[in-house]
C-alpha atoms as a PDB file:
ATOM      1  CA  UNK A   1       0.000   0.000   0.000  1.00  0.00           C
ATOM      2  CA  UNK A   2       1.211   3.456  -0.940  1.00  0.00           C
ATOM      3  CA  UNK A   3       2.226   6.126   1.643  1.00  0.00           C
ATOM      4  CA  UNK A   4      -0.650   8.553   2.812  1.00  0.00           C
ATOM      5  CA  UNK A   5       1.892  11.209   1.432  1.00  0.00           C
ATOM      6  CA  UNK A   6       1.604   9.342  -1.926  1.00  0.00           C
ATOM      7  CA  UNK A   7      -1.836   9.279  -2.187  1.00  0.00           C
ATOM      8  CA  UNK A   8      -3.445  10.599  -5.165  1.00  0.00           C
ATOM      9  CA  UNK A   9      -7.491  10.067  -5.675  1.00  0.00           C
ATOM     10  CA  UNK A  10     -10.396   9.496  -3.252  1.00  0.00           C
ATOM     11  CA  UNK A  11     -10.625   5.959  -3.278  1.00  0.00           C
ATOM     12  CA  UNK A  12      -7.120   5.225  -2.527  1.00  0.00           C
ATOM     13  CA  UNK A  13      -7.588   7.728   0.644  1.00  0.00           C
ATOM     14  CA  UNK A  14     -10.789   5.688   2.087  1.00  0.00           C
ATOM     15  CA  UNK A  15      -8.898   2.335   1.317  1.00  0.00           C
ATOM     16  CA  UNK A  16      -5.913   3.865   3.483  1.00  0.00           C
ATOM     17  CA  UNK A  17      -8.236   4.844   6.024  1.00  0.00           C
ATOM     18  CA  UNK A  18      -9.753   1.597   6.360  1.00  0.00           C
ATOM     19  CA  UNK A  19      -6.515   0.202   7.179  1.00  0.00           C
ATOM     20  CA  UNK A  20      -5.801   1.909  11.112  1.00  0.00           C
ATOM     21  CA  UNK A  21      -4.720  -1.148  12.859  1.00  0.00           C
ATOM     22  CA  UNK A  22      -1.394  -1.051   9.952  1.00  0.00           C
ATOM     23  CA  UNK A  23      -0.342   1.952  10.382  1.00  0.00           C
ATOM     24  CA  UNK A  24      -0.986   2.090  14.624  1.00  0.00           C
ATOM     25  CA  UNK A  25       1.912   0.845  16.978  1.00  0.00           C
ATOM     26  CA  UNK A  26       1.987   0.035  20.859  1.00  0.00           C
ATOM     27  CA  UNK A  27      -1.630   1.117  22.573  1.00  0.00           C
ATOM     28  CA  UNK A  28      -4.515   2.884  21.416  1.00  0.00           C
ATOM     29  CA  UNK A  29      -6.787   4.738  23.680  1.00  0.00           C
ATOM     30  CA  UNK A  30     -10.861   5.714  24.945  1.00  0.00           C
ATOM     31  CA  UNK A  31     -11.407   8.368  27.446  1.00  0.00           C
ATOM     32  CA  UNK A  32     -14.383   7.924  29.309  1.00  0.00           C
ATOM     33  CA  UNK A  33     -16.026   8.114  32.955  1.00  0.00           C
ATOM     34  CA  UNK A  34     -14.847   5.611  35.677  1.00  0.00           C
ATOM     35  CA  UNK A  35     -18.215   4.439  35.819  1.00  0.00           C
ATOM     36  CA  UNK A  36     -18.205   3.845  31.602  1.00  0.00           C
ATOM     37  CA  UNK A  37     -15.130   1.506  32.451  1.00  0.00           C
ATOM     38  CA  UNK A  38     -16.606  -0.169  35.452  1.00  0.00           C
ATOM     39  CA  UNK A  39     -19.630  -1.158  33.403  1.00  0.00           C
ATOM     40  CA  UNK A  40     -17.608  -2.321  30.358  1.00  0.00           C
ATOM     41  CA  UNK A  41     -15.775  -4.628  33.224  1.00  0.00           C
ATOM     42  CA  UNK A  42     -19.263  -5.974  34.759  1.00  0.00           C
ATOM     43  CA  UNK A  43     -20.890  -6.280  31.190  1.00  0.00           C
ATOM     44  CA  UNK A  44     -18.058  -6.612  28.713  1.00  0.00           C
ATOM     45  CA  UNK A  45     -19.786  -4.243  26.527  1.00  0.00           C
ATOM     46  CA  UNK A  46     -18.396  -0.806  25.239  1.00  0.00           C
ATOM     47  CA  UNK A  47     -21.599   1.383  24.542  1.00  0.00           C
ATOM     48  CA  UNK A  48     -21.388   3.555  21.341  1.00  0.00           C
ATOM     49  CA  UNK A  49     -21.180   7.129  21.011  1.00  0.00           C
ATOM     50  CA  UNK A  50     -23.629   8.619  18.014  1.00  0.00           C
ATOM     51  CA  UNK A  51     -22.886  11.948  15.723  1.00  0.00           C
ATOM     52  CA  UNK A  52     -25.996  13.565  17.068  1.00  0.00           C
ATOM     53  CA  UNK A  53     -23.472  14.036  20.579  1.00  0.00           C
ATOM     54  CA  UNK A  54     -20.320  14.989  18.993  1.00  0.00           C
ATOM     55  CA  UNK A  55     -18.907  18.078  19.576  1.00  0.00           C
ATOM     56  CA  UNK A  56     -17.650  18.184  16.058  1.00  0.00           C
ATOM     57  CA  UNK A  57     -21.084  19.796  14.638  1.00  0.00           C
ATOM     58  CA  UNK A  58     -18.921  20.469  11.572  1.00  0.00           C
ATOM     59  CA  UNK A  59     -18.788  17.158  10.398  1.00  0.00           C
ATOM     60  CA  UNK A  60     -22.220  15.747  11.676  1.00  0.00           C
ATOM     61  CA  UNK A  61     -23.196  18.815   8.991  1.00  0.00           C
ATOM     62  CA  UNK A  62     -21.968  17.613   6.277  1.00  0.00           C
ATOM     63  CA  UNK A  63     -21.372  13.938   6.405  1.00  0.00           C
ATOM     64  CA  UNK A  64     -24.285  11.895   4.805  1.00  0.00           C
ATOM     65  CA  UNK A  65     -27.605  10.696   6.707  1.00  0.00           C
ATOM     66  CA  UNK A  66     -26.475   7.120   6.433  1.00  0.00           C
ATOM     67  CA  UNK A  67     -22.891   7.835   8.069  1.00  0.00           C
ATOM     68  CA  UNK A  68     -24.685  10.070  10.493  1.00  0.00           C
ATOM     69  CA  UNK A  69     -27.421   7.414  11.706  1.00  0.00           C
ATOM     70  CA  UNK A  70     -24.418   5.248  12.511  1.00  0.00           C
ATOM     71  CA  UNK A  71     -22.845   4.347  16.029  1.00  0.00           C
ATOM     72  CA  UNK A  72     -18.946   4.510  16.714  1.00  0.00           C
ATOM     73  CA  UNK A  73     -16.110   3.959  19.290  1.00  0.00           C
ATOM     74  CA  UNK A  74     -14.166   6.746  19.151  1.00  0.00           C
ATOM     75  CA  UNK A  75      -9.854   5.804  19.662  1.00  0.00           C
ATOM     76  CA  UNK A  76      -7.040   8.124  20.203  1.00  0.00           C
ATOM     77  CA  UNK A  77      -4.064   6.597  18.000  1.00  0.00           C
ATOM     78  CA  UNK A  78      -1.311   8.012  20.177  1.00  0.00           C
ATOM     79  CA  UNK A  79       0.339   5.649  22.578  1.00  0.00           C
ATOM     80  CA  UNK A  80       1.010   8.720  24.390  1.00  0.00           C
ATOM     81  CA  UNK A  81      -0.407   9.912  27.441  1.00  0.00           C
ATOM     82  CA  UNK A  82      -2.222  13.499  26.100  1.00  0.00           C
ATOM     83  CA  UNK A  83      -2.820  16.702  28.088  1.00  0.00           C
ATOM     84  CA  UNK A  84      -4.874  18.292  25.569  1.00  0.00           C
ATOM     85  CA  UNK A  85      -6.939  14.812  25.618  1.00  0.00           C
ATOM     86  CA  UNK A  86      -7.320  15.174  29.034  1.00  0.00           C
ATOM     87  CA  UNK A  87      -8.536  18.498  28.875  1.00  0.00           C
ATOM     88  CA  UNK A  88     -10.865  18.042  25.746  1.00  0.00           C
ATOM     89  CA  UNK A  89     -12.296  14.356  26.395  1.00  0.00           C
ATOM     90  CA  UNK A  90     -10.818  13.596  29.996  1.00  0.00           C
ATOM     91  CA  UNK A  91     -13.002  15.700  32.518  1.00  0.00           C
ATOM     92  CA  UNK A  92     -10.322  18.393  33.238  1.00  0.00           C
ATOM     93  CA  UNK A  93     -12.405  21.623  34.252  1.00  0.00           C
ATOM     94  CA  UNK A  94     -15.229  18.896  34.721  1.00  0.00           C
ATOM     95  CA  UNK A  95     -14.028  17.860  38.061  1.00  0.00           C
ATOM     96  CA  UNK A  96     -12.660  20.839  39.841  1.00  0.00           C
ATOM     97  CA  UNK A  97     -15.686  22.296  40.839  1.00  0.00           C
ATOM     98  CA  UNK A  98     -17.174  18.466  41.346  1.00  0.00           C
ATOM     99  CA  UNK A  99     -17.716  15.931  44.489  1.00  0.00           C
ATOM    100  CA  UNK A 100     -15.614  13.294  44.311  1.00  0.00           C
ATOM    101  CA  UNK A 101     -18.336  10.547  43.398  1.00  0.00           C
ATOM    102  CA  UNK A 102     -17.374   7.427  40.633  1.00  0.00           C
ATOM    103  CA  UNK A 103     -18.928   9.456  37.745  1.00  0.00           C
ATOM    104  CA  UNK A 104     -16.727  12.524  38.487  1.00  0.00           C
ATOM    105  CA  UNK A 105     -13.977  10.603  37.934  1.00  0.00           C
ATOM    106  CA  UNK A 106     -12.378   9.917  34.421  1.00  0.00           C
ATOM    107  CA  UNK A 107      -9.966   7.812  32.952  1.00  0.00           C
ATOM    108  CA  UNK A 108      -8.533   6.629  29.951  1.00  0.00           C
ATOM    109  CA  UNK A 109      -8.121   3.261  29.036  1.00  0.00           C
ATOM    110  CA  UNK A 110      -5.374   1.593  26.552  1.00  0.00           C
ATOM    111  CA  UNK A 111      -5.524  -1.083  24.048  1.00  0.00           C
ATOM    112  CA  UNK A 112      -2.539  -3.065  22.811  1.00  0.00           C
ATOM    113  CA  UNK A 113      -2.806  -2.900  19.072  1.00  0.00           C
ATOM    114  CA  UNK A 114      -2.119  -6.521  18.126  1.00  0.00           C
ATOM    115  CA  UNK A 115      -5.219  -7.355  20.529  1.00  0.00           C
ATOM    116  CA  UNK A 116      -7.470  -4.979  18.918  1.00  0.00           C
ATOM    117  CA  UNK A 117      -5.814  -6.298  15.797  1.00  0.00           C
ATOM    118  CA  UNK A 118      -6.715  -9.333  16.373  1.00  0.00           C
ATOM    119  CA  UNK A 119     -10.353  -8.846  17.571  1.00  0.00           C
ATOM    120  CA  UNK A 120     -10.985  -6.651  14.752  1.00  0.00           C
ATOM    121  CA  UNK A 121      -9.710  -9.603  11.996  1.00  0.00           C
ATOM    122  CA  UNK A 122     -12.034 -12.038  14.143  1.00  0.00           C
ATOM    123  CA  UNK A 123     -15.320 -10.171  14.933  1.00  0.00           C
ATOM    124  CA  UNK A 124     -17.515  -8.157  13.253  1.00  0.00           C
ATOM    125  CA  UNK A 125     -16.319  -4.722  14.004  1.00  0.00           C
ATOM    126  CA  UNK A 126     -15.138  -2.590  10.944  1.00  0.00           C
ATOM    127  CA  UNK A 127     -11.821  -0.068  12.167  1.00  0.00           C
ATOM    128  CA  UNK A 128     -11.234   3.165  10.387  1.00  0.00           C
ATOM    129  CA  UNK A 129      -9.446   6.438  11.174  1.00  0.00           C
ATOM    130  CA  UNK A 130      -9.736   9.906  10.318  1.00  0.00           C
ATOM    131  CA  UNK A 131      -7.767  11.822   8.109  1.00  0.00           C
ATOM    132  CA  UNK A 132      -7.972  16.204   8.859  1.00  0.00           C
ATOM    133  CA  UNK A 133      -8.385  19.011   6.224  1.00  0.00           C
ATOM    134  CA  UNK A 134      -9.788  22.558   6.389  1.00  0.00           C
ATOM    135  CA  UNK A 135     -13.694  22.387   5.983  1.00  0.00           C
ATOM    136  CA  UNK A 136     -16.169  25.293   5.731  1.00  0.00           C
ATOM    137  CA  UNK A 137     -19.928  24.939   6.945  1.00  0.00           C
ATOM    138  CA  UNK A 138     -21.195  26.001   3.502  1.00  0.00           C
ATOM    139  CA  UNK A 139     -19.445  22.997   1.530  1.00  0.00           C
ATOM    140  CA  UNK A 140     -20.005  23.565  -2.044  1.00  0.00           C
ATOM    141  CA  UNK A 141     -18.545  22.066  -5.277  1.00  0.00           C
ATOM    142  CA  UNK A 142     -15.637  24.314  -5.547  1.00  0.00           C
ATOM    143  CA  UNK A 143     -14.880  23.413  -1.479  1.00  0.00           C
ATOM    144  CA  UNK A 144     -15.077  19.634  -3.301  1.00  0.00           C
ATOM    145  CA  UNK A 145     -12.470  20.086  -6.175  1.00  0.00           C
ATOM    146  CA  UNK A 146     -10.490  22.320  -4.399  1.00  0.00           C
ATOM    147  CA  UNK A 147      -6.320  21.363  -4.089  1.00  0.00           C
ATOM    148  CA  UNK A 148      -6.133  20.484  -0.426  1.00  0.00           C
ATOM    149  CA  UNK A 149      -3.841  19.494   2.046  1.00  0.00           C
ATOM    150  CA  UNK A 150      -5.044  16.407   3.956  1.00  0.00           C
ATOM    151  CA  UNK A 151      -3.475  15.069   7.549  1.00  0.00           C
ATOM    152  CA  UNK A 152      -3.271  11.725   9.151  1.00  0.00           C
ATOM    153  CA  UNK A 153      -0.723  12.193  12.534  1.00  0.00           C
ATOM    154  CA  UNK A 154       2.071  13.843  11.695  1.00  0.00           C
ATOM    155  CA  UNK A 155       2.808  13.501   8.076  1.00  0.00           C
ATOM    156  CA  UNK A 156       0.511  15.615   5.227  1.00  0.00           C
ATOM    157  CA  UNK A 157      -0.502  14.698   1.662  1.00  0.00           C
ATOM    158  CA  UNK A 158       0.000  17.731  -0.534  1.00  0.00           C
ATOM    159  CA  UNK A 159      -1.732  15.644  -4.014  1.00  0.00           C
ATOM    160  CA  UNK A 160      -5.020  17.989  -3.873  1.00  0.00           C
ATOM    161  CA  UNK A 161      -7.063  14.468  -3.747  1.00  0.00           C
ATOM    162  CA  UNK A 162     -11.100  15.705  -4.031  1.00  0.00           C
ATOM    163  CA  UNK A 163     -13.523  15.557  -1.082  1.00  0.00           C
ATOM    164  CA  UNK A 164     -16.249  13.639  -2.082  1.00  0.00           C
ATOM    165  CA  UNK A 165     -18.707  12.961   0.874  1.00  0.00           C
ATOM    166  CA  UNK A 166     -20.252  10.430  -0.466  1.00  0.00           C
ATOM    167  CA  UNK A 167     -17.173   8.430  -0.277  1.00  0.00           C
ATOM    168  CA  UNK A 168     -15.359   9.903   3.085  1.00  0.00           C
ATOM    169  CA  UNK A 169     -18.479  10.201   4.885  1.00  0.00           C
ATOM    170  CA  UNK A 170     -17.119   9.447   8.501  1.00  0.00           C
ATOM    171  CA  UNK A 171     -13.171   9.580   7.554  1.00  0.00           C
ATOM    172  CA  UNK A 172     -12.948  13.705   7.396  1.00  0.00           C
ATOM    173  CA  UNK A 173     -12.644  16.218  10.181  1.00  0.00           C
ATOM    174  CA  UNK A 174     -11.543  19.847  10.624  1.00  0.00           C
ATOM    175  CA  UNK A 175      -8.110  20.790  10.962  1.00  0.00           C
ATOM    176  CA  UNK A 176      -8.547  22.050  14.087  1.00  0.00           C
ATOM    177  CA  UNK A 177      -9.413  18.469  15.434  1.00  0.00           C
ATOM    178  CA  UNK A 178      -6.149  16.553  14.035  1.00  0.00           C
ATOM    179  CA  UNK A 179      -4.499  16.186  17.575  1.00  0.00           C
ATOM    180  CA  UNK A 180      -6.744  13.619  18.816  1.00  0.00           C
ATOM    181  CA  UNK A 181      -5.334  11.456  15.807  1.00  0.00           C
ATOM    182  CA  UNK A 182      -8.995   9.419  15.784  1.00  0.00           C
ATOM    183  CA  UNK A 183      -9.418   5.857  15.176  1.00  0.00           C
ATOM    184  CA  UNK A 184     -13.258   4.549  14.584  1.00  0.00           C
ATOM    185  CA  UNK A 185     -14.598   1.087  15.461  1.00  0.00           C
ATOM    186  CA  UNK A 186     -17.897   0.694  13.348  1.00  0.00           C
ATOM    187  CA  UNK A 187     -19.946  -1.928  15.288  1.00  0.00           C
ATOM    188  CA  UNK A 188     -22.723  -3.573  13.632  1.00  0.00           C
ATOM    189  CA  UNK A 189     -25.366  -3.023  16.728  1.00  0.00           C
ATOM    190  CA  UNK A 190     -25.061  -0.155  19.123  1.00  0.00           C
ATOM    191  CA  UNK A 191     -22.367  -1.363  21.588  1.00  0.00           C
ATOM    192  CA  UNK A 192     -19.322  -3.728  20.898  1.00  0.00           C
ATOM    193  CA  UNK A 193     -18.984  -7.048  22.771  1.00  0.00           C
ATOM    194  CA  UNK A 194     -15.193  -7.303  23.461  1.00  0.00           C
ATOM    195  CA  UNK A 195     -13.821 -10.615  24.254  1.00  0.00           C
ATOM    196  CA  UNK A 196     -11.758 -11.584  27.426  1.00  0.00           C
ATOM    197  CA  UNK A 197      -8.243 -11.356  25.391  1.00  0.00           C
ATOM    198  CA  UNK A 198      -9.022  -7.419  24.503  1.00  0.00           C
ATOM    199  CA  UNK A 199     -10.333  -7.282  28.130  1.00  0.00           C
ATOM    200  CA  UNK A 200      -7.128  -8.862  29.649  1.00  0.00           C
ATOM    201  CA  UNK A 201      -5.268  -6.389  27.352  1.00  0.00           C
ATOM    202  CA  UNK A 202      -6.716  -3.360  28.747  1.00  0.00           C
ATOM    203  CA  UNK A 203      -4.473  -0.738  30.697  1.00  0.00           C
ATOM    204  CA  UNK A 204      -6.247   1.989  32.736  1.00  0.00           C
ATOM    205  CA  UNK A 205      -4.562   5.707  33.799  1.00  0.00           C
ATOM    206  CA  UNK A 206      -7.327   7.723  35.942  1.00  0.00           C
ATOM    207  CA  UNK A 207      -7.380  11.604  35.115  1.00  0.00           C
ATOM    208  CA  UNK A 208      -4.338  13.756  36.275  1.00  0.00           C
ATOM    209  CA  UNK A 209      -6.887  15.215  39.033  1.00  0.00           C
ATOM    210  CA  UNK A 210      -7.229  11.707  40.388  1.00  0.00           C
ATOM    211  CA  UNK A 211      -4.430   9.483  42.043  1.00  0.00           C
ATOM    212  CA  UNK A 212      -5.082   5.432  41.571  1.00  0.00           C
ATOM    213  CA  UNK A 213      -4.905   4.705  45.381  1.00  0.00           C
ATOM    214  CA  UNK A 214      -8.267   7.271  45.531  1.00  0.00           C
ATOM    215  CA  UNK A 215      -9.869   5.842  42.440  1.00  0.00           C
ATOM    216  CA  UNK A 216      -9.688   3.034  44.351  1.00  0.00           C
ATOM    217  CA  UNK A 217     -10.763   3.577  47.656  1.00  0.00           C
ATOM    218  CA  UNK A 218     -13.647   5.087  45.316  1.00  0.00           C
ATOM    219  CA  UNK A 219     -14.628   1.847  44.150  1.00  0.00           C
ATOM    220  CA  UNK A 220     -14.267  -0.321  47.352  1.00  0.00           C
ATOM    221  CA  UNK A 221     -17.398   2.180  48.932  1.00  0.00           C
ATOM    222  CA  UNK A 222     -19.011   1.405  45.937  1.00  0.00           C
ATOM    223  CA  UNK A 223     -21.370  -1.818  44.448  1.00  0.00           C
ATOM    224  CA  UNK A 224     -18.775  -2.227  41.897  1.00  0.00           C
ATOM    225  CA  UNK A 225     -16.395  -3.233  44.621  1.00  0.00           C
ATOM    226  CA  UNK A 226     -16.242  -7.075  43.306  1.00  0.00           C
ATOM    227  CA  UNK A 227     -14.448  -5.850  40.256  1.00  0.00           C
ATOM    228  CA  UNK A 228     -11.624  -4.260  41.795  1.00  0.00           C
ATOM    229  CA  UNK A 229      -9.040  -7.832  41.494  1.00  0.00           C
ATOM    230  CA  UNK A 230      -9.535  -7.158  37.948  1.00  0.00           C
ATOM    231  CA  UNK A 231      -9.416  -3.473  37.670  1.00  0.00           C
ATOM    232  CA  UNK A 232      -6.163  -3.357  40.252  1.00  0.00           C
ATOM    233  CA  UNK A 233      -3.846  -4.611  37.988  1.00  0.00           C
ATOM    234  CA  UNK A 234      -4.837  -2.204  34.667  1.00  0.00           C
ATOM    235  CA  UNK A 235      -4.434   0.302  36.992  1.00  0.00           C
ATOM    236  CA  UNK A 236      -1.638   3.112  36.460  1.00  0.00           C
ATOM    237  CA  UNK A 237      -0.482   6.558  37.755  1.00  0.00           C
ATOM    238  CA  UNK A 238      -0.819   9.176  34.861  1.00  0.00           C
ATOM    239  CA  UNK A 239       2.123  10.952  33.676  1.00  0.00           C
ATOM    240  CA  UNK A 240       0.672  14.314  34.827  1.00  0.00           C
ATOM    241  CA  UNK A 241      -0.349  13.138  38.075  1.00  0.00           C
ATOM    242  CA  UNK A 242      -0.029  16.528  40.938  1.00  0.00           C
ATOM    243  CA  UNK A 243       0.393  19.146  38.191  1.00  0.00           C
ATOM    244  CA  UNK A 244      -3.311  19.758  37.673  1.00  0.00           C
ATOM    245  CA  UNK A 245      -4.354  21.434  41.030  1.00  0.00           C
ATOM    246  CA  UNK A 246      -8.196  20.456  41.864  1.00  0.00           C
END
């Protein structure tokens, strides 16, 4: 398969982005609520997010109704613990002014790749990621054909490759959005049933605002205290643990 630099027409973009799980090394990662986690634990189930709750309202604009209907699991590519992830997906600025209760709390948990590799090639759940150009509300024909720049992490394709919706429905965001390097799981029902070698594989780093030894005193007070032998050991400090002051 060609570089994403080297890419030159529409098609050969979506194939590309069809084809995360190639291109993605070490972990990927969700951010979500301790009490999200705790129920994918109990239940083994990962609920869905929908367009109709993103906060990208650019895209949900002008992606197609059938894209749009559709539920996703949104993935951060980058192994790498993120501060702006944290602030933007991770309940910084959510907790400070919060009790400290298990849905205040947030966390972000890590897949290793060659699991979610493997469940992927073995299930029924179709992976994608998202490539980022400069979109305007008021997307026309011109906006369509236009020479952009297209970029997927840190390298850009400069080969002015069209925009056509009805192929990249789902695939394209803003610009402004390209640091959260996204990776999509397309389940066929609303929630994905992940198996016990993706569970096993799971890592877990609770919110800078939120040391592990309180997440889990947290969750011995609470009824989800029979889970805690298999939520000790995902369990890790995050990298910016004491320089977020509550």
């Amino acid at each position: 398969m060609k570089a994403f630099s080297d890419l030159t027409d529409t098609q050969e973009l979506k194939d590309y982005l069809d084809r995360p799980l190639d291109h993605a090394r070490g972990t990927v990662s969700h951010y979500t609520r301790l009490t999200s986690l705790l129920s994918i634990l109990q239940s083994g189930t990962i609920r869905c997010s929908s367009f109709e709750n993103t906060n990208d309202r650019l895209e949900y604009n002008l992606i197609s109704d059938a894209v749009r209907e559709r539920g996703f699991v949104s993935l951060a590519r980058s192994s790498e613990e993120s501060f702006g992830m944290w602030a933007m997906y991770g309940g910084l600025g959510k907790e400070r002014n919060s009790g400290r209760t298990l849905k205040d709390i947030w966390v972000k948990i890590s897949f290793r790749v060659d699991s979610l590799r493997r469940f992927v090639q073995e299930g029924s759940v179709r992976a994608s990621m998202v490539a980022y150009t400069s979109l305007t509300p008021q997307f026309s024909g011109a906006d369509r054909d236009a020479r952009r720049v297209y970029f997927c992490g840190s390298v850009k394709n400069t080969k002015g490759i069209a925009l056509d919706w009805s192929i990249l429905s789902g695939y394209i965001k803003d610009s402004a959005w390209k640091y959260e390097q996204e990776l999509r799981l397309w389940p066929e029902d609303d929630g994905i049933s992940l198996d016990d070698g993706l569970l096993d594989s799971m890592q877990v780093t609770p919110s800078p605002l939120c040391r592990v030894k309180d997440c889990i005193a947290l969750v011995e007070q609470s009824t989800f205290s029979s889970l805690l032998p298999r939520l000790r050991p995902m369990l890790s400090e995050s990298r910016y643990a004491g320089c977020y002051k509550v």
